[in-house]
C-alpha atoms as a PDB file:
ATOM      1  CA  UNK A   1     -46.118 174.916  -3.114  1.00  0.00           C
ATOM      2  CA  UNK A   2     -45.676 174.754  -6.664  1.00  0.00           C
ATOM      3  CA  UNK A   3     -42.144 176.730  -6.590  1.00  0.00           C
ATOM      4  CA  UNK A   4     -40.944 174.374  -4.237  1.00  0.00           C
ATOM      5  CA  UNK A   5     -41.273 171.226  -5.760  1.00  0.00           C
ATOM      6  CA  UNK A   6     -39.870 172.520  -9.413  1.00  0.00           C
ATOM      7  CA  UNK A   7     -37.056 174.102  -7.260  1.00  0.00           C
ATOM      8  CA  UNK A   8     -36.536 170.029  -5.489  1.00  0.00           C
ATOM      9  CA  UNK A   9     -36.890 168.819  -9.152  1.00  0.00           C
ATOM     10  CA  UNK A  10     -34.044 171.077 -10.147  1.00  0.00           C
ATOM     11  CA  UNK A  11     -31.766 170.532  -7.931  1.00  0.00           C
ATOM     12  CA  UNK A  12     -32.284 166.599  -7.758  1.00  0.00           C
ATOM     13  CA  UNK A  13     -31.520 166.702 -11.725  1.00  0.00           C
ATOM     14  CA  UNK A  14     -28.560 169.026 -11.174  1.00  0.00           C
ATOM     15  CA  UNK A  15     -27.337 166.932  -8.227  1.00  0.00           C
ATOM     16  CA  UNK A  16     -27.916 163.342 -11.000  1.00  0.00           C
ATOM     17  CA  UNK A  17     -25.896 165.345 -13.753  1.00  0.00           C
ATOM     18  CA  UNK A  18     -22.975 166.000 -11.741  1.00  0.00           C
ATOM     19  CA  UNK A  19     -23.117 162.517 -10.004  1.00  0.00           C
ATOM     20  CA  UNK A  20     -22.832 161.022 -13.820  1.00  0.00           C
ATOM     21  CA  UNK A  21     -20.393 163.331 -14.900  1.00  0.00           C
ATOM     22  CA  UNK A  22     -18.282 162.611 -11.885  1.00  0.00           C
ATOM     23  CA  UNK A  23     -18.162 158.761 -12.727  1.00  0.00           C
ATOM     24  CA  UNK A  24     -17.111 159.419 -16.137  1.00  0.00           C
ATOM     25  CA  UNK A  25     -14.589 161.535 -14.938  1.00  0.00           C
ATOM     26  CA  UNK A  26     -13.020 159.020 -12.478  1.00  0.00           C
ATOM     27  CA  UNK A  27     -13.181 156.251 -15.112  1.00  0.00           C
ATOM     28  CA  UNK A  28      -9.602 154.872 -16.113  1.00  0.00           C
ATOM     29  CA  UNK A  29      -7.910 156.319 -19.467  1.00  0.00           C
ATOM     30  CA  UNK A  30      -4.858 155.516 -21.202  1.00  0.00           C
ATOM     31  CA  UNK A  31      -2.982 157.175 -24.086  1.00  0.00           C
ATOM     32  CA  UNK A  32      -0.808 154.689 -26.252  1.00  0.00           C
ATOM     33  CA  UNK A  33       1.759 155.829 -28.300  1.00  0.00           C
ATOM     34  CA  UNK A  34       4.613 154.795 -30.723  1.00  0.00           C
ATOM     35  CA  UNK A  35       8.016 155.768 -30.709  1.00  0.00           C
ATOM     36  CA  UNK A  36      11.081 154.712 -32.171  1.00  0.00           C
ATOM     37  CA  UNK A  37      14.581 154.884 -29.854  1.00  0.00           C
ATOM     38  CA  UNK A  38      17.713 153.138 -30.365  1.00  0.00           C
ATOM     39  CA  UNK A  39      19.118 150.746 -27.512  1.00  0.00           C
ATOM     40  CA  UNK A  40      22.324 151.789 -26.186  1.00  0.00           C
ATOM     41  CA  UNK A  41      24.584 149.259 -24.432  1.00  0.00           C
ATOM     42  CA  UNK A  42      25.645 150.470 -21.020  1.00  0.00           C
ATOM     43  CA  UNK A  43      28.959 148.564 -20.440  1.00  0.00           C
ATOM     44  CA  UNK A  44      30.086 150.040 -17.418  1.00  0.00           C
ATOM     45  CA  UNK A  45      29.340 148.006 -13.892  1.00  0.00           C
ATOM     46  CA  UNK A  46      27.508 145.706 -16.011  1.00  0.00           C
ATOM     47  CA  UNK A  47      24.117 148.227 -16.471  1.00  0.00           C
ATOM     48  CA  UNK A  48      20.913 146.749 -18.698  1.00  0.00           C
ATOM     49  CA  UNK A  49      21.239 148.197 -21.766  1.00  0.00           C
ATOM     50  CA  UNK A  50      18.953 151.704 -21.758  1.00  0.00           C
ATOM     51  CA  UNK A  51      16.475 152.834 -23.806  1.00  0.00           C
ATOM     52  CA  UNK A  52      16.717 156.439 -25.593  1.00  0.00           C
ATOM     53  CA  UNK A  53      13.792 157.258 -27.384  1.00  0.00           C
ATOM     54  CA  UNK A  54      13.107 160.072 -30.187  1.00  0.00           C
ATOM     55  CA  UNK A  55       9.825 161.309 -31.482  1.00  0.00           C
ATOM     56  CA  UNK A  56      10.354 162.060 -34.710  1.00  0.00           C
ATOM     57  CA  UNK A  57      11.595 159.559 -37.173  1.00  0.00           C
ATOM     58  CA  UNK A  58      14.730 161.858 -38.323  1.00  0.00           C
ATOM     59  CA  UNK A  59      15.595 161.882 -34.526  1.00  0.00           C
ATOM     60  CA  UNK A  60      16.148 158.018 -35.287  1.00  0.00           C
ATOM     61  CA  UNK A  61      19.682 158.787 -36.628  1.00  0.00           C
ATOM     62  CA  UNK A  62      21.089 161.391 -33.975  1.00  0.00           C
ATOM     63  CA  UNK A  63      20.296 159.314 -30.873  1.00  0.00           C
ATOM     64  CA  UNK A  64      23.344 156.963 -30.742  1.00  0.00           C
ATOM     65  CA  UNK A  65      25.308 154.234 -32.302  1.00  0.00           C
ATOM     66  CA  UNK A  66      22.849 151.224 -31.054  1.00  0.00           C
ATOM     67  CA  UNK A  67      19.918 149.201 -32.759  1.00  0.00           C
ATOM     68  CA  UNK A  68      17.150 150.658 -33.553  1.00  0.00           C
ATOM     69  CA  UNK A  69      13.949 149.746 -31.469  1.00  0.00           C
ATOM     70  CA  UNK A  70      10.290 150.295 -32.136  1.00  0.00           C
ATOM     71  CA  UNK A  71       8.534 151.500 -28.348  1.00  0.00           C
ATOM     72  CA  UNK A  72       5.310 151.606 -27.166  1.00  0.00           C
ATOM     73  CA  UNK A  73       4.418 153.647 -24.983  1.00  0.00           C
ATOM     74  CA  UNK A  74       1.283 154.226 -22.594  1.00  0.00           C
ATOM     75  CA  UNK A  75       0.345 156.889 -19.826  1.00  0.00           C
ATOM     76  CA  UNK A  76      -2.253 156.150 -17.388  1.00  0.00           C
ATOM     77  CA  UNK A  77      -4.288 159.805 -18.049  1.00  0.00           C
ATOM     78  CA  UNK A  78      -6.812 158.852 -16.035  1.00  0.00           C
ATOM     79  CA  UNK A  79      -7.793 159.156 -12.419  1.00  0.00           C
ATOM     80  CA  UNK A  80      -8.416 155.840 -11.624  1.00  0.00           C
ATOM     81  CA  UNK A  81      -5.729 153.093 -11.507  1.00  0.00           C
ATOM     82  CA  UNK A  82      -5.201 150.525 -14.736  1.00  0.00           C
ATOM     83  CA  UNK A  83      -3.700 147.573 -14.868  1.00  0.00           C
ATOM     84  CA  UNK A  84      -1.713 146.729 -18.465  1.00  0.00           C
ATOM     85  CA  UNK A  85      -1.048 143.290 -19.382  1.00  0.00           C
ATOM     86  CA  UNK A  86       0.466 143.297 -22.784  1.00  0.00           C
ATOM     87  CA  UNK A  87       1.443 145.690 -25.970  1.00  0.00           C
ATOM     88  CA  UNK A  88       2.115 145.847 -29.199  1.00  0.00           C
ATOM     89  CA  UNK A  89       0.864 146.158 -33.329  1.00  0.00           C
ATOM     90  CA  UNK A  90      -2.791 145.702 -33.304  1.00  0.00           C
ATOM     91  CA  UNK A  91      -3.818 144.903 -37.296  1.00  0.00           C
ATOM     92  CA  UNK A  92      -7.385 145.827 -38.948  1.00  0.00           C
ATOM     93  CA  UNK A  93      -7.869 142.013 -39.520  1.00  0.00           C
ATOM     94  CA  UNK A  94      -8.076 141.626 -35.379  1.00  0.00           C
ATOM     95  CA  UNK A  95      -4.674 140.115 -35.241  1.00  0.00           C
ATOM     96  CA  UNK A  96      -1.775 141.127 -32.770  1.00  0.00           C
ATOM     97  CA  UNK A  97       1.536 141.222 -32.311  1.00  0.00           C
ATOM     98  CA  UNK A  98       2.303 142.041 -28.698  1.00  0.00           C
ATOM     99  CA  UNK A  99       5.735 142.472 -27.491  1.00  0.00           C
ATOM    100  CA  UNK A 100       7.162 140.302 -25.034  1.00  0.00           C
ATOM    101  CA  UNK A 101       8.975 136.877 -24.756  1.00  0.00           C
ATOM    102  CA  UNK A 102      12.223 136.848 -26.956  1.00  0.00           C
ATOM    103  CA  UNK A 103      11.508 139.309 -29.550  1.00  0.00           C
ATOM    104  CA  UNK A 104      11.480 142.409 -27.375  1.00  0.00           C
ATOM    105  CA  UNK A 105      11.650 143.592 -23.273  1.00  0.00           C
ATOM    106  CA  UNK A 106       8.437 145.538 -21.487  1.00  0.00           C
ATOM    107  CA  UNK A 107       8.120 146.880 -18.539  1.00  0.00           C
ATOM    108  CA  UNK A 108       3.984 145.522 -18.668  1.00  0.00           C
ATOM    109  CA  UNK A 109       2.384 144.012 -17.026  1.00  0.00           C
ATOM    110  CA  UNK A 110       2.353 146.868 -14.281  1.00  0.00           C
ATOM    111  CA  UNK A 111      -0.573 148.742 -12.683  1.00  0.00           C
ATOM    112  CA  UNK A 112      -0.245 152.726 -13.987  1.00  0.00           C
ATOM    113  CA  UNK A 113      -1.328 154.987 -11.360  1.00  0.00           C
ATOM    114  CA  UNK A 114      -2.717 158.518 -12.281  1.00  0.00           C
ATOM    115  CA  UNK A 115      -0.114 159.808 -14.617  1.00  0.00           C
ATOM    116  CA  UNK A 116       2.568 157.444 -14.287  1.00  0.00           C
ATOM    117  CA  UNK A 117       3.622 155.595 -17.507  1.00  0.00           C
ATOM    118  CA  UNK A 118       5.119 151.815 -19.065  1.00  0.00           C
ATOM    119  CA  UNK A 119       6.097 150.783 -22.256  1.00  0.00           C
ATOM    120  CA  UNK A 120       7.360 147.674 -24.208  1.00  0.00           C
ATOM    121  CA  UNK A 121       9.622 147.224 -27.136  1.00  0.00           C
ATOM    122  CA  UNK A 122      10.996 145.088 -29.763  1.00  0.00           C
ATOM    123  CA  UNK A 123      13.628 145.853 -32.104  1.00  0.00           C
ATOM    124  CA  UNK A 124      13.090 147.491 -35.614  1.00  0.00           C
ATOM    125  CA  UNK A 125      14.839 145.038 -37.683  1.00  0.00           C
ATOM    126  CA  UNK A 126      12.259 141.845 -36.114  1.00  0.00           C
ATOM    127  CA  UNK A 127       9.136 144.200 -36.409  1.00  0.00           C
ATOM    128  CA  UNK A 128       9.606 144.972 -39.791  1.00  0.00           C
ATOM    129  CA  UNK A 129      10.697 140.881 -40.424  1.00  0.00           C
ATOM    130  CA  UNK A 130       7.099 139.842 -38.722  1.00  0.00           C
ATOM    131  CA  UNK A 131       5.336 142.930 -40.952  1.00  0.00           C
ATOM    132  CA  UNK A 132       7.059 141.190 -44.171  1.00  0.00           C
ATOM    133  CA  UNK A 133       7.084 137.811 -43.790  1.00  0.00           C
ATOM    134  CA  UNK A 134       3.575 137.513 -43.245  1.00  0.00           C
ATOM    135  CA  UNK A 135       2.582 139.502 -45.761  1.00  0.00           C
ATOM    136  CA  UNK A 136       0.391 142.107 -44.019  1.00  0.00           C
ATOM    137  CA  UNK A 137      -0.384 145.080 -45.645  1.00  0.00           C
ATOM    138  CA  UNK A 138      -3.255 146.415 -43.496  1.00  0.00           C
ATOM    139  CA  UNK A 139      -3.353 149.568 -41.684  1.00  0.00           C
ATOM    140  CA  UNK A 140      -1.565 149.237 -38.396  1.00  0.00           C
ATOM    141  CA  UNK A 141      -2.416 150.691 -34.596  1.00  0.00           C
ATOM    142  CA  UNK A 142      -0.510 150.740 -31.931  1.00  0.00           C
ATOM    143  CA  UNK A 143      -2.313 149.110 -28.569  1.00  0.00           C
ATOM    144  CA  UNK A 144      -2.058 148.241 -24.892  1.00  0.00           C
ATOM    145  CA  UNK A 145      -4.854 145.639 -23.281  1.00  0.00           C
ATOM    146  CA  UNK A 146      -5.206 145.890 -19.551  1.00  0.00           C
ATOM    147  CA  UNK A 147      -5.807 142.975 -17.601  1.00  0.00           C
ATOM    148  CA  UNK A 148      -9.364 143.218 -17.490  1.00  0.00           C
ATOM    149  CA  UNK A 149      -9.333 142.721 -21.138  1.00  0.00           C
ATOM    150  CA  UNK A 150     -10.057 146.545 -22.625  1.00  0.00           C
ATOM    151  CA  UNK A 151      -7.717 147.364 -25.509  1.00  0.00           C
ATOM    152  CA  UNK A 152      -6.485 150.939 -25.705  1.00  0.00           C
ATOM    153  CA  UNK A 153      -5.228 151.632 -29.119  1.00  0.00           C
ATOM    154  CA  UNK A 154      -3.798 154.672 -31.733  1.00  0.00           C
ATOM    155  CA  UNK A 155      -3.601 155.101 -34.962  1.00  0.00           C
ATOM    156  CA  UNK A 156       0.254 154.461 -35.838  1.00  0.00           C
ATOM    157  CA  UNK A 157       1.208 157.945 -38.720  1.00  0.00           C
ATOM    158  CA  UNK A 158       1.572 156.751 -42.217  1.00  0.00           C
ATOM    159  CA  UNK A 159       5.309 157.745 -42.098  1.00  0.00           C
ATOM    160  CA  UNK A 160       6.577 155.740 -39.547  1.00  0.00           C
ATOM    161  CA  UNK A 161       4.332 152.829 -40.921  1.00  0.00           C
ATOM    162  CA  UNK A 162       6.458 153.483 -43.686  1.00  0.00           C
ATOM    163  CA  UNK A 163       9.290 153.402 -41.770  1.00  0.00           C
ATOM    164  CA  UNK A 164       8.444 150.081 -40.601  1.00  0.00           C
ATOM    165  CA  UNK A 165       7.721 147.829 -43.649  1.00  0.00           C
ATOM    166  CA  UNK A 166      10.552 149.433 -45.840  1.00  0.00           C
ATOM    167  CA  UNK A 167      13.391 151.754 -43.732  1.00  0.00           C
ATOM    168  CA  UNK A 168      15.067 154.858 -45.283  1.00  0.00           C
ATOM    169  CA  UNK A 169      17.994 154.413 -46.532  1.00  0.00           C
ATOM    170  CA  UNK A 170      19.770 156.147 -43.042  1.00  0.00           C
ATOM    171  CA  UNK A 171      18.345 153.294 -40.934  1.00  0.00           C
ATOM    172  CA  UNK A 172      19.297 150.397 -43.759  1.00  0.00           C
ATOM    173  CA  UNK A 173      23.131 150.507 -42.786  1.00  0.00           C
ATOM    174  CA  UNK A 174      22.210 149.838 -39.305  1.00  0.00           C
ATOM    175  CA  UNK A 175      20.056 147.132 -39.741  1.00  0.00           C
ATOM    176  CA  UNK A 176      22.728 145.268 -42.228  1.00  0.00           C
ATOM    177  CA  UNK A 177      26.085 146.474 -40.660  1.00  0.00           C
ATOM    178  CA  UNK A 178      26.705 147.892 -44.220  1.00  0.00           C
ATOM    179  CA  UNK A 179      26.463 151.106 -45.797  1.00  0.00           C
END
């Protein structure tokens, strides 16, 4: 009698582990991301301009002849569905600054399914403008907030932070329209 009720208490806690584990498993998940792309005018049958993105900041210079663009980017990596409302800078202070209205073009809010993907964008030259004018000099993440209010967010690499307040010389001429 004794064997069978350890062998019932086993089982029940096995059965209560995987149960919890399952639910964790199932929850939603997004990876954000930063990227920066160049936005190439598509003049033929009058197109919206398309977005080409690179992942490295040297790709910045090989990808076309258009402005430069600062993207981010988030998968759904989850199983369950996720609804994502805005994205943008997120700063250590608590501020924000999302991208959307006239200072860049997103494809958020949109629900992400399992492993589909949306980003928003805003161009380099106003990013680095907001970074300068107002001074911050914090560290910087990169973040998505769903519509029930969860923020997703990544750490943004010191090199394209870099990138961001001050340019390399390369990406200076494009900004400008001078060399």
């Amino acid at each position: 009698m004794d064997w069978l009720s350890i062998y019932a208490a086993s089982v029940s806690t096995i059965v209560a582990a995987w149960s919890i584990f399952s639910i964790w498993r199932d929850r939603s998940s997004v990876t954000v991301d930063i990227l920066l792309g160049k936005l190439e005018q598509c003049r033929a049958f009058n197109r919206p301009a398309q977005l080409i993105t690179g992942r490295n900041v040297d790709d910045l210079n090989t990808l076309g002849e258009g402005p430069p663009v600062v993207v981010v980017k988030a998968r759904n990596v989850g199983r369950r569905p996720v609804h994502l409302s805005e994205g943008g800078l997120w700063f250590r202070d608590g501020t924000t600054f999302h991208f959307s209205g006239e200072i860049g073009n997103y494809t958020l809010p949109k629900k992400l399914d399992e492993g589909q993907s949306g980003n928003a964008w805003a161009l380099l030259r106003q990013v680095r403008w907001q970074l300068n004018n107002t001074g911050r000099k914090l560290r910087v993440w990169v973040y998505c907030r769903s519509e029930a209010g969860r923020a997703y967010k990544s750490k943004v690499p010191k090199r394209i932070v870099k990138l961001l307040r001050e340019g390399t010389p390369s990406d200076t001429h494009q900004l400008t329209g001078r060399k």
